[in-house]
Protein backbone atom coordinates (compact mmCIF):
# COMPACT_ATOMS: atom_id res chain seq x y z
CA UNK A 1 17.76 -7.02 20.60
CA UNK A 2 19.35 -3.64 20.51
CA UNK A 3 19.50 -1.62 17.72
CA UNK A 4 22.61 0.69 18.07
CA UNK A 5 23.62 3.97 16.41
CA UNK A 6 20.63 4.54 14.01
CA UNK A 7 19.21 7.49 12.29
CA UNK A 8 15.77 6.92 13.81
CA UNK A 9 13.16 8.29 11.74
CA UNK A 10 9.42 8.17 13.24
CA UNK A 11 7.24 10.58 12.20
CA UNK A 12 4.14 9.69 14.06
CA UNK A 13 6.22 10.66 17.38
CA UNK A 14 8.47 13.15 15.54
CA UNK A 15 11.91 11.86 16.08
CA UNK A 16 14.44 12.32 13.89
CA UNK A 17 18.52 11.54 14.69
CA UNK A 18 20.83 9.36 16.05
CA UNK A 19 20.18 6.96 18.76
CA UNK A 20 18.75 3.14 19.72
CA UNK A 21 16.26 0.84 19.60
CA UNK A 22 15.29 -1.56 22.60
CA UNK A 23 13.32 -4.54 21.44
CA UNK A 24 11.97 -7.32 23.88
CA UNK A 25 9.13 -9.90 23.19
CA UNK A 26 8.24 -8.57 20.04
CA UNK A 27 7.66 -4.57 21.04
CA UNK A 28 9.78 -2.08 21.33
CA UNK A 29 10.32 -1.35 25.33
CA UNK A 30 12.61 1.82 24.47
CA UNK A 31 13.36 4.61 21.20
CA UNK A 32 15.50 7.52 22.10
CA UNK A 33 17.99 10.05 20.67
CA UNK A 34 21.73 10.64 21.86
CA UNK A 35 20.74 14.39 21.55
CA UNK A 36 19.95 15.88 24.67
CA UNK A 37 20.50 12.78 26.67
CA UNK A 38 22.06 13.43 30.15
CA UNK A 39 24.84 11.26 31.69
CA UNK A 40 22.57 10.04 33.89
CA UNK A 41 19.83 8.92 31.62
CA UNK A 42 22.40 7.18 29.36
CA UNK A 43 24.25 4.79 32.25
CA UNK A 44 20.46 4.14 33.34
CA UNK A 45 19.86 3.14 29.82
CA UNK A 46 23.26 1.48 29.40
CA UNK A 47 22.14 -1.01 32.64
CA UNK A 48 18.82 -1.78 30.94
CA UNK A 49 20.51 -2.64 27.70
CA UNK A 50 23.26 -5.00 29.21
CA UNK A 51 23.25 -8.53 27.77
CA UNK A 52 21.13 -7.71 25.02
CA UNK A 53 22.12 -8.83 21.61
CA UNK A 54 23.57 -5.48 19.85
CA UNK A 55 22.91 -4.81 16.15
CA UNK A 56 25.29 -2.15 14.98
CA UNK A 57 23.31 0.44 12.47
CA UNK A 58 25.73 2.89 12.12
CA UNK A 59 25.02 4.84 9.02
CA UNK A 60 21.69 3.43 8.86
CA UNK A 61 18.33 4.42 8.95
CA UNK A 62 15.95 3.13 11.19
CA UNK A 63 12.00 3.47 10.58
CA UNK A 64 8.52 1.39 11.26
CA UNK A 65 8.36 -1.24 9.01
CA UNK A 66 6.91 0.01 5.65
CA UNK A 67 3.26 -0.83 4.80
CA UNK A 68 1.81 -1.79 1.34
CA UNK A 69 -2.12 -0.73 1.12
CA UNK A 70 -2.04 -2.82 -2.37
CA UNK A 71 -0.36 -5.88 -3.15
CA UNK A 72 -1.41 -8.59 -5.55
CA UNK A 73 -0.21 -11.97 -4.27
CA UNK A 74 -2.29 -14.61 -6.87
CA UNK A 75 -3.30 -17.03 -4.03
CA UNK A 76 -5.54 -18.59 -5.03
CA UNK A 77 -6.01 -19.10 -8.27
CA UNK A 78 -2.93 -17.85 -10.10
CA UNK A 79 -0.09 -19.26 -7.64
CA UNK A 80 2.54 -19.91 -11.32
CA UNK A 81 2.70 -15.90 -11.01
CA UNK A 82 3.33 -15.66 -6.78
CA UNK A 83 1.66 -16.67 -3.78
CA UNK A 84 1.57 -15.76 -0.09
CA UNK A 85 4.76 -17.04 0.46
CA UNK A 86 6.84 -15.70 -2.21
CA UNK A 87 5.01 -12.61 -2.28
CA UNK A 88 5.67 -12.22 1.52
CA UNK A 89 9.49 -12.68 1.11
CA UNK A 90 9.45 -10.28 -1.79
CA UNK A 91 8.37 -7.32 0.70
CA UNK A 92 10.78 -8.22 3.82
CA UNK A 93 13.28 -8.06 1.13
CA UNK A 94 11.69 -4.42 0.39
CA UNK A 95 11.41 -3.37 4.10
CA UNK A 96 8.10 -4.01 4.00
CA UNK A 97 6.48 -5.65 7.31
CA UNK A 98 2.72 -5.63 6.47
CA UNK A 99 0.92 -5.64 3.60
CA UNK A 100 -3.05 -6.01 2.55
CA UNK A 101 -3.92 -8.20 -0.63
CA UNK A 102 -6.63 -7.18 -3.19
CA UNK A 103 -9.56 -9.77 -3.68
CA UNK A 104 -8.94 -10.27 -7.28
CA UNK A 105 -8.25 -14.02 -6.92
CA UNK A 106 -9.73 -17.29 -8.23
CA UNK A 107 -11.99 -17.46 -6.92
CA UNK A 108 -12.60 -13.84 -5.58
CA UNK A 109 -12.54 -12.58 -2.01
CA UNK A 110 -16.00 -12.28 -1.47
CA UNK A 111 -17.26 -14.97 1.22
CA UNK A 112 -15.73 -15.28 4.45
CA UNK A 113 -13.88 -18.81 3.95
CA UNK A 114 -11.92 -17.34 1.24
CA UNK A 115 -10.77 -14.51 3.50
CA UNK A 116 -9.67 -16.69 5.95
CA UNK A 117 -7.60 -19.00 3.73
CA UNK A 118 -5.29 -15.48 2.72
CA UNK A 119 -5.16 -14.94 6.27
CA UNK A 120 -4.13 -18.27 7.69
CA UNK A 121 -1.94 -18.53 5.48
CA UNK A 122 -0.41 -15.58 5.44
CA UNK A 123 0.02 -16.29 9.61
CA UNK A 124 2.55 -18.85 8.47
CA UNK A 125 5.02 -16.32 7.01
CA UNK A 126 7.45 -13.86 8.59
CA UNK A 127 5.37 -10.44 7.85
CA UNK A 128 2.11 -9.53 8.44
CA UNK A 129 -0.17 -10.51 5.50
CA UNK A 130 -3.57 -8.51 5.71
CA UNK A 131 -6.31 -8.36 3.20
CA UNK A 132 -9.11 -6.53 1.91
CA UNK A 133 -12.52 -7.91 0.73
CA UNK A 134 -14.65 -7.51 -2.16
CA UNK A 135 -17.00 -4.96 -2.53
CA UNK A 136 -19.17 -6.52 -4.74
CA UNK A 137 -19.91 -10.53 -5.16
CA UNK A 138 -17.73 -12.10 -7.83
CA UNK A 139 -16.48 -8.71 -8.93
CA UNK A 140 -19.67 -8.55 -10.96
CA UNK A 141 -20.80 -4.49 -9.59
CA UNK A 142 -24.32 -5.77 -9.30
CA UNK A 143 -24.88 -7.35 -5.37
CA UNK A 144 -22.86 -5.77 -2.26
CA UNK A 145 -20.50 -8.44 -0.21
CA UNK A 146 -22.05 -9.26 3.26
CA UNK A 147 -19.55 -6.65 4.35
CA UNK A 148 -20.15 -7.19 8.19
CA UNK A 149 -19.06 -10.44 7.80
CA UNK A 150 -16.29 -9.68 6.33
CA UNK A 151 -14.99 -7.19 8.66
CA UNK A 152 -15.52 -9.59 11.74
CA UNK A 153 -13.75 -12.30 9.86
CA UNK A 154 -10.64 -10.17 9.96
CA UNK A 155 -10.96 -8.11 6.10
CA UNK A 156 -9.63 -4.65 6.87
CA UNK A 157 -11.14 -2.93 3.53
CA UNK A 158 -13.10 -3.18 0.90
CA UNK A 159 -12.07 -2.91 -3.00
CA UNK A 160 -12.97 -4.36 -6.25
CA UNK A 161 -9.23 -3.65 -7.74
CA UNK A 162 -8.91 -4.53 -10.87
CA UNK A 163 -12.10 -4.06 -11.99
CA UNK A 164 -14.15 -0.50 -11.91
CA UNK A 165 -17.43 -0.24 -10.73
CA UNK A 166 -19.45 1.66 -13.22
CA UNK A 167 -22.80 1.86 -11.54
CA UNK A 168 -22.95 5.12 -9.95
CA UNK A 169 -25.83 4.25 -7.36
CA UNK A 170 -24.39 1.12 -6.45
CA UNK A 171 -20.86 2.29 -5.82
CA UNK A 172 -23.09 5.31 -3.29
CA UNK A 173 -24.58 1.74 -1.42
CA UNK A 174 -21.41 0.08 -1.28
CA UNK A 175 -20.02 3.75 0.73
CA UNK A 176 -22.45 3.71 2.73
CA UNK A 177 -22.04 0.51 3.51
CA UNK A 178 -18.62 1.49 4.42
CA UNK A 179 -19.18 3.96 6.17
CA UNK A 180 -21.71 2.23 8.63
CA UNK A 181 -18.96 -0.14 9.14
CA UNK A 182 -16.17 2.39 9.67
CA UNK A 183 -13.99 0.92 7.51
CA UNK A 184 -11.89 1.83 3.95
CA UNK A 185 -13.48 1.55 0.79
CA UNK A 186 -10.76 1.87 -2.55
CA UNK A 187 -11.43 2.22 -6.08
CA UNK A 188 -9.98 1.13 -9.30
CA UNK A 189 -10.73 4.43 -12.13
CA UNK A 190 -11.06 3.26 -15.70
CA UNK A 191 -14.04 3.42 -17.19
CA UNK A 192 -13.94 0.90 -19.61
CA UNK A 193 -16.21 2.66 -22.07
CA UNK A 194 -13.42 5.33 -23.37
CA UNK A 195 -10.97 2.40 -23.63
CA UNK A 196 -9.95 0.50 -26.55
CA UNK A 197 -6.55 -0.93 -25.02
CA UNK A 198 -5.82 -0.92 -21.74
CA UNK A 199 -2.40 -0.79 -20.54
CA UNK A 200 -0.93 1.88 -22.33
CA UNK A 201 -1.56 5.29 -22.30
CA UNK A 202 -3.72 7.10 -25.52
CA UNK A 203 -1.39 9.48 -26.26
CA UNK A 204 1.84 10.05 -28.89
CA UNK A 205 3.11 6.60 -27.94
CA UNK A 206 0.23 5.04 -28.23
CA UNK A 207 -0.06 6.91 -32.12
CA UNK A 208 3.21 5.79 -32.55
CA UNK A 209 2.58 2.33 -32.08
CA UNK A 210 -0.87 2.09 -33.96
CA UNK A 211 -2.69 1.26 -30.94
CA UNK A 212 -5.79 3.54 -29.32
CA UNK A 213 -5.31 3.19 -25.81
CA UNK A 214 -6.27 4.47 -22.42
CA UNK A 215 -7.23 8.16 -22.37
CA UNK A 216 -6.47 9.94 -18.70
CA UNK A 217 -10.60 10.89 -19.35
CA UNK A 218 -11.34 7.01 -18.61
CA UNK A 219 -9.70 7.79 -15.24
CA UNK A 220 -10.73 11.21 -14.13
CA UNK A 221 -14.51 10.41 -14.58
CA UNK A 222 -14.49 7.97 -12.46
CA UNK A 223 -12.50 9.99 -10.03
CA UNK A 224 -14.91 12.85 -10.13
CA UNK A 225 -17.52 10.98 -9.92
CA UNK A 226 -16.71 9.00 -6.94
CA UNK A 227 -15.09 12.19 -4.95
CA UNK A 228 -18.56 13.91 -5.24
CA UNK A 229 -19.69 10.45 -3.69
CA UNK A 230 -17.89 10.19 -0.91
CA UNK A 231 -18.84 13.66 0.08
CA UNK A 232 -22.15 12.93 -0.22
CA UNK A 233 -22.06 9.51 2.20
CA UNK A 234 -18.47 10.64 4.09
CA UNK A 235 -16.96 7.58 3.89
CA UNK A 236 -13.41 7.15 4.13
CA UNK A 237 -12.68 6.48 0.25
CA UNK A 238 -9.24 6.04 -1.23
CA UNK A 239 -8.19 6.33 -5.04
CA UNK A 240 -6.05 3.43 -6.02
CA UNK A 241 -2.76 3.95 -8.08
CA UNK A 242 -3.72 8.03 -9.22
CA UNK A 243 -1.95 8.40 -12.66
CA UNK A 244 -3.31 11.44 -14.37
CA UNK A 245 -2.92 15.14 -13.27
CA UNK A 246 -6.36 16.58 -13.99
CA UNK A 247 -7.48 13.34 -10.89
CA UNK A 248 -4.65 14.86 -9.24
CA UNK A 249 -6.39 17.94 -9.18
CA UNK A 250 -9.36 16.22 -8.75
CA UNK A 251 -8.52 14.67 -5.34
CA UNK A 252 -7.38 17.87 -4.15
CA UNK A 253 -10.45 19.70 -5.16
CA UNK A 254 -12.61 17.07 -3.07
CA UNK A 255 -10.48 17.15 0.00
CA UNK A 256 -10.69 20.80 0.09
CA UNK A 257 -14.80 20.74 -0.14
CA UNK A 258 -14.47 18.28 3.29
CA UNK A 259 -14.19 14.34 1.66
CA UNK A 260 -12.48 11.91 3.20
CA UNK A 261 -10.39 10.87 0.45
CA UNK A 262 -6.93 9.26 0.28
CA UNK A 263 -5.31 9.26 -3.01
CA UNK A 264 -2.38 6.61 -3.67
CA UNK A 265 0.35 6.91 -6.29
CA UNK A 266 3.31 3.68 -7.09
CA UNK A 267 6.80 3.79 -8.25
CA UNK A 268 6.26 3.57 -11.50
CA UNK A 269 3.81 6.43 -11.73
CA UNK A 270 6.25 9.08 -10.27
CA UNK A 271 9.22 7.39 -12.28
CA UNK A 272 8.33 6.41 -15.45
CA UNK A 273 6.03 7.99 -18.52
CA UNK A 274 4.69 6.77 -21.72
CA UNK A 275 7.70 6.78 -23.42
CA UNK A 276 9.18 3.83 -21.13
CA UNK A 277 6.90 1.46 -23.37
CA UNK A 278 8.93 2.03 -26.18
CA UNK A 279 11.94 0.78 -24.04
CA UNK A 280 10.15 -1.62 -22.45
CA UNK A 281 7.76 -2.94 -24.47
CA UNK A 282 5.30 -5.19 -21.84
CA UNK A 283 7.47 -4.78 -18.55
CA UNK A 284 6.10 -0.85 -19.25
CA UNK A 285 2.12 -1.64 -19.74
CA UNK A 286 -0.06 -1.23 -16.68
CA UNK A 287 -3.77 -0.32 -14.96
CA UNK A 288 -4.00 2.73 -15.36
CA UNK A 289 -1.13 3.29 -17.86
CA UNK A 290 1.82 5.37 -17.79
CA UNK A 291 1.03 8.88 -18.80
CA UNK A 292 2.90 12.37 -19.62
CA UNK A 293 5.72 14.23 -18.05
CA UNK A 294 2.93 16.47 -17.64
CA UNK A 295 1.07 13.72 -15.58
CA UNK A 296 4.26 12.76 -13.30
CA UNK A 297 5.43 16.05 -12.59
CA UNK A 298 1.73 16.75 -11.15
CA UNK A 299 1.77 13.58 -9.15
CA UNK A 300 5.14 14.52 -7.48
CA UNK A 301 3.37 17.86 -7.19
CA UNK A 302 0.31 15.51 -5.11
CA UNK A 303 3.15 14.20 -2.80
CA UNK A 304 4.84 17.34 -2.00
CA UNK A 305 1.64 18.73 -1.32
CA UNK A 306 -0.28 16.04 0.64
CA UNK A 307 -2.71 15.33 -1.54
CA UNK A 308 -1.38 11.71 -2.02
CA UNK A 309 -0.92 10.51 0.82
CA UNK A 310 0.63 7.34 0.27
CA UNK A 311 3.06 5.63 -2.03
CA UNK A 312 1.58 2.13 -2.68
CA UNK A 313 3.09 -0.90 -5.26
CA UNK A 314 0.29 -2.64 -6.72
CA UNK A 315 2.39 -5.28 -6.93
CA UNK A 316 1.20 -7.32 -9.53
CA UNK A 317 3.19 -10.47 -10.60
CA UNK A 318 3.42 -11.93 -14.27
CA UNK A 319 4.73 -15.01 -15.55
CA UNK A 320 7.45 -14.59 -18.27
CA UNK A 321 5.15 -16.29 -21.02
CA UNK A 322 2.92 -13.90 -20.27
CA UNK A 323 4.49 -10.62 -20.81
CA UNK A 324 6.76 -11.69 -24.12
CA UNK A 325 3.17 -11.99 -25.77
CA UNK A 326 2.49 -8.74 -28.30
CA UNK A 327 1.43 -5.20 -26.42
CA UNK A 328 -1.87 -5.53 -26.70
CA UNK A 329 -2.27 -9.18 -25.40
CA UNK A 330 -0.16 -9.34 -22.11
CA UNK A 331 -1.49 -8.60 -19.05
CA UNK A 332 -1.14 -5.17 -17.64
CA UNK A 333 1.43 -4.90 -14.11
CA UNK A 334 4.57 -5.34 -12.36
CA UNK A 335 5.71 -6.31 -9.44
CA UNK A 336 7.68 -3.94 -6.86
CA UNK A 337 7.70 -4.70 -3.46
CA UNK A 338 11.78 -5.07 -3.79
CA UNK A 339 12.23 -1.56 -5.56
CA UNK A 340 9.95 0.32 -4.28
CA UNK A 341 11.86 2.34 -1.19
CA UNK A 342 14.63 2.57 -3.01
CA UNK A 343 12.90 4.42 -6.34
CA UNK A 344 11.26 6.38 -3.34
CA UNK A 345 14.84 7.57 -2.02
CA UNK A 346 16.37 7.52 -5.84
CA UNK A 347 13.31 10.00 -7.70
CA UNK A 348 11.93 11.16 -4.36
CA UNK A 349 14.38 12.36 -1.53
CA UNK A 350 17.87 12.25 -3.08
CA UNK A 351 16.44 15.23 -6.05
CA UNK A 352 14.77 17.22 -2.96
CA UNK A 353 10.77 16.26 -3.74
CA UNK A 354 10.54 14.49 -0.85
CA UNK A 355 12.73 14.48 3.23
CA UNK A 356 13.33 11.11 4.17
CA UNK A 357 10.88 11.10 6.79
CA UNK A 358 8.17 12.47 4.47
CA UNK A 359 8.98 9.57 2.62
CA UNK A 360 8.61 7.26 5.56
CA UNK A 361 5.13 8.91 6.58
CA UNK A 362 3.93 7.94 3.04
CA UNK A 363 4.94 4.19 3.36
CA UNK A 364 4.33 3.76 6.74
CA UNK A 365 2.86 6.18 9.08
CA UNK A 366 -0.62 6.96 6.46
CA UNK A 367 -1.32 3.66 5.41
CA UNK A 368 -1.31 2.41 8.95
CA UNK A 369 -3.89 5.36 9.76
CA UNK A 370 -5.92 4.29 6.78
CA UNK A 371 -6.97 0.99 8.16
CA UNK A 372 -7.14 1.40 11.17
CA UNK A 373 -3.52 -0.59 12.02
CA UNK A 374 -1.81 -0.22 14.93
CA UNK A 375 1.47 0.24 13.41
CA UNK A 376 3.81 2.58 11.78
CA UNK A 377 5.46 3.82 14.82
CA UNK A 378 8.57 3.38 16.87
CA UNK A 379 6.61 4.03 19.98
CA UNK A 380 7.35 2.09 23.19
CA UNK A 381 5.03 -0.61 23.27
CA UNK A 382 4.57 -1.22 19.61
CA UNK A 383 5.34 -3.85 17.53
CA UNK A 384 8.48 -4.11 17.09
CA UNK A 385 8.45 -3.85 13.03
CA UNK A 386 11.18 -1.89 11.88
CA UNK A 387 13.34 -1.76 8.82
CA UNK A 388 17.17 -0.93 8.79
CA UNK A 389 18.63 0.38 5.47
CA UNK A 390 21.49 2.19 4.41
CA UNK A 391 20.22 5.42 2.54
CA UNK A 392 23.37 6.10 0.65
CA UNK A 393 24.39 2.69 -0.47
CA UNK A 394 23.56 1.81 -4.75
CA UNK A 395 23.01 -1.62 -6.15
CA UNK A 396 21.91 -3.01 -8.95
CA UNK A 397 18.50 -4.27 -8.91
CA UNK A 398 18.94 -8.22 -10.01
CA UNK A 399 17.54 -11.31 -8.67
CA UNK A 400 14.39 -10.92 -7.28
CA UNK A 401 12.49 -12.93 -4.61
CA UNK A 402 9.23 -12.83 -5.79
CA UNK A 403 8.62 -15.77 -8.11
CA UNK A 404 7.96 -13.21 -11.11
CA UNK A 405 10.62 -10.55 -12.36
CA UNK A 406 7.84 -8.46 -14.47
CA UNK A 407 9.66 -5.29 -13.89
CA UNK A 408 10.99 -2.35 -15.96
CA UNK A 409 13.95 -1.57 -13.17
CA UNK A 410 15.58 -4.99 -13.67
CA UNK A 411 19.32 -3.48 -14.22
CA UNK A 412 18.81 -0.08 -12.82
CA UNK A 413 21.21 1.17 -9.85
CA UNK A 414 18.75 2.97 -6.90
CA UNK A 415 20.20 4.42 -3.80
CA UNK A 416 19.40 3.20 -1.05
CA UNK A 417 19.37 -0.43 0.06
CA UNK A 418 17.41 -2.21 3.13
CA UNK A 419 19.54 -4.55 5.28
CA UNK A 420 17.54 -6.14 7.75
CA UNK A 421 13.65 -6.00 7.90
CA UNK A 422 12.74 -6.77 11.46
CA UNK A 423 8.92 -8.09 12.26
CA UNK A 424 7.70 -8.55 15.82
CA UNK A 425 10.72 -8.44 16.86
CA UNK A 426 12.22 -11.16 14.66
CA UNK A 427 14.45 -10.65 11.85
CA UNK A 428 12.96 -11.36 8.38
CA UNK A 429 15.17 -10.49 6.25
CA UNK A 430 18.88 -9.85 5.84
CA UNK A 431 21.42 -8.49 3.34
């Protein structure tokens, strides 16, 4: 296959402009730019393209297939929301070629068979379905995983998402742990004691409605105390779906003073605020909850600055039965694997926050350094995973293919639209 006329953007080898993609057997044999390209270099080029099938991407962009650090893809346990196979459709749809499931199953990801049914399966799809282990058995904070057995068996992190760990000394065995290991440890902040409803921020909406809430304090304790952690053991630590702007400033503090920290913010964090619940209603109440302008302006702040370093979904499906029940009953997420470039290129690059290949770096080129992947790059000899979308084009986001449609943007028009999502060198999904 040859990819013809795109804007190429790979950050991890610094190329930016027009020019074509060479793909054979699943890796990409060459990546160049017109620019500076001699007559001679382009017939030579033009004989080792001949008979190759041409894909025209004029007016596209061209990139390494995007990578999701945190998706939530119910299987086991909870396959009437999504499983492996939905949820793997839903991100080639979003130009998304790999992704790495959390462990919050039924039953957990905590034992080595269970890790290997998300991975087998997920071998049967088009994209490449990774996943991360529990940290601690059964999610209960109280006995470490047999985390070497875990890694071998193919887990490429370690997180109990979904559910904080709230003893201090365990969560410094569990780096360490982590560190031995050389692998990625991530962390879900709430600390459940300064809670009374989770989901919704405690704030003037939450006043509004009657309803306590989730103060940013539940958050940014757990975030300070786990950044002085991880400089203590210097494991690699990342912050899972940052909301607030005091763990913001929190994040950047620690990475200043030498931790290896990684901070991730979603869509919906650098989109929305607590008002959208009053719009809403349940398609608006997630962990942790939507907060201030205040809040979102400093998290755009974390992104323009580096100090989140990657945009993540936490795409986290919901039956329809589940979210019309009252505020305080429904379960807390939505999904947006299909949205989430194009809220990236709507809120991010198109108002000036973000270039497009900054963007890229964030969705690509980081998480792949995270875990250790050897992705996110155009480079010759890589995996061919690349997505193709036109950066100027609207739609209106409608049908989805995940199985659920828990999301705010149903109806919203976003710029920017991917057209083809190519994995290993074999199309995935096309517009």
């Amino acid at each position: 296959m040859l990819i013809k006329g795109a804007m190429i953007l790979d950050p991890a080898n610094e190329l930016e402009g027009i020019g074509d993609i060479l793909i054979r057997n699943g890796r990409i044999v060459d990546c160049y730019l017109y620019q500076g390209l001699d007559e001679e270099e382009r017939k030579k080029r033009e004989e080792v393209q001949s008979g190759e099938e041409v894909l025209e991407a004029f007016g596209w962009c061209a990139a390494p297939g995007l990578i999701d650090v945190h998706v939530h893809f119910r299987d086991p346990g909870f396959t009437y929301k999504e499983d492996i196979d939905t949820g793997a459709a839903a991100a080639a749809k979003g130009g998304f070629t790999t992704v790495i499931c959390m462990a919050n199953t039924k039953p957990v990801v905590d034992q080595v068979e269970r890790l290997q049914y998300v991975l087998e399966k997920g071998k049967k799809t088009g994209i490449c379905v990774l996943s991360c282990a529990a940290v601690s058995k059964n999610f209960e904070g109280k006995e470490l995983t047999d985390m070497a057995a875990l890694k071998a068996a193919g887990a490429v992190g370690f997180t109990d998402d979904g559910i904080p760990l709230k003893d201090g000394v365990f969560v410094r065995r569990a780096m360490q742990k982590a560190r031995e290991l050389s692998m990625p440890i991530s962390f879900h902040e709430e600390d459940p004691v300064f809670i009374q409803n989770n989901g919704i921020n405690h704030g003037e909406v939450s006043e509004q409605l009657g309803i306590y809430g989730s103060p940013a304090l539940a958050e940014n304790s757990l975030i300070a105390r786990d950044c002085m952690i991880a400089l203590d053991t210097r494991a690699t630590v990342s912050i899972q779906h940052i909301s607030s702007a005091y763990g913001v400033e929190l994040v950047r503090f620690a990475k200043r003073l030498g931790a290896d920290i990684w901070a991730e913010a979603t869509p919906h964090h650098f989109t929305l605020t607590e008002e959208a619940v009053l719009k809403y209603g349940t398609l608006a109440k997630m962990n942790p909850p939507l907060r201030t302008e205040q809040d979102r302006l400093a998290i755009l702040e974390g992104l323009k600055d580096g100090t989140i370093s990657i945009i993540a979904t936490d795409h986290a499906p919901h039956s329809r039965e589940e979210k019309e029940k009252p505020l305080t009953e429904a379960p807390s997420g939505i999904i947006g694997l299909e949205t989430s470039l194009a809220l990236g290129i709507t809120n991010l690059v198109k108002t000036g926050q973000l270039t497009m290949v900054e963007l890229i770096k964030k969705m690509s080129v980081n998480p792949a350094k995270l875990y250790h992947l050897e992705k996110g790059t155009l480079s010759v000899g890589a995996d061919a995973d690349v997505v193709l979308f036109a950066p100027d084009e609207k739609w209106v986001v409608s049908e989805y293919a995940s199985k659920s449609c828990n999301s705010p943007f149903t109806g919203w028009t976003l710029t920017g639209k991917v057209k083809r999502t190519i994995c290993g060198g074999r199309i995935v999904y096309c517009d």
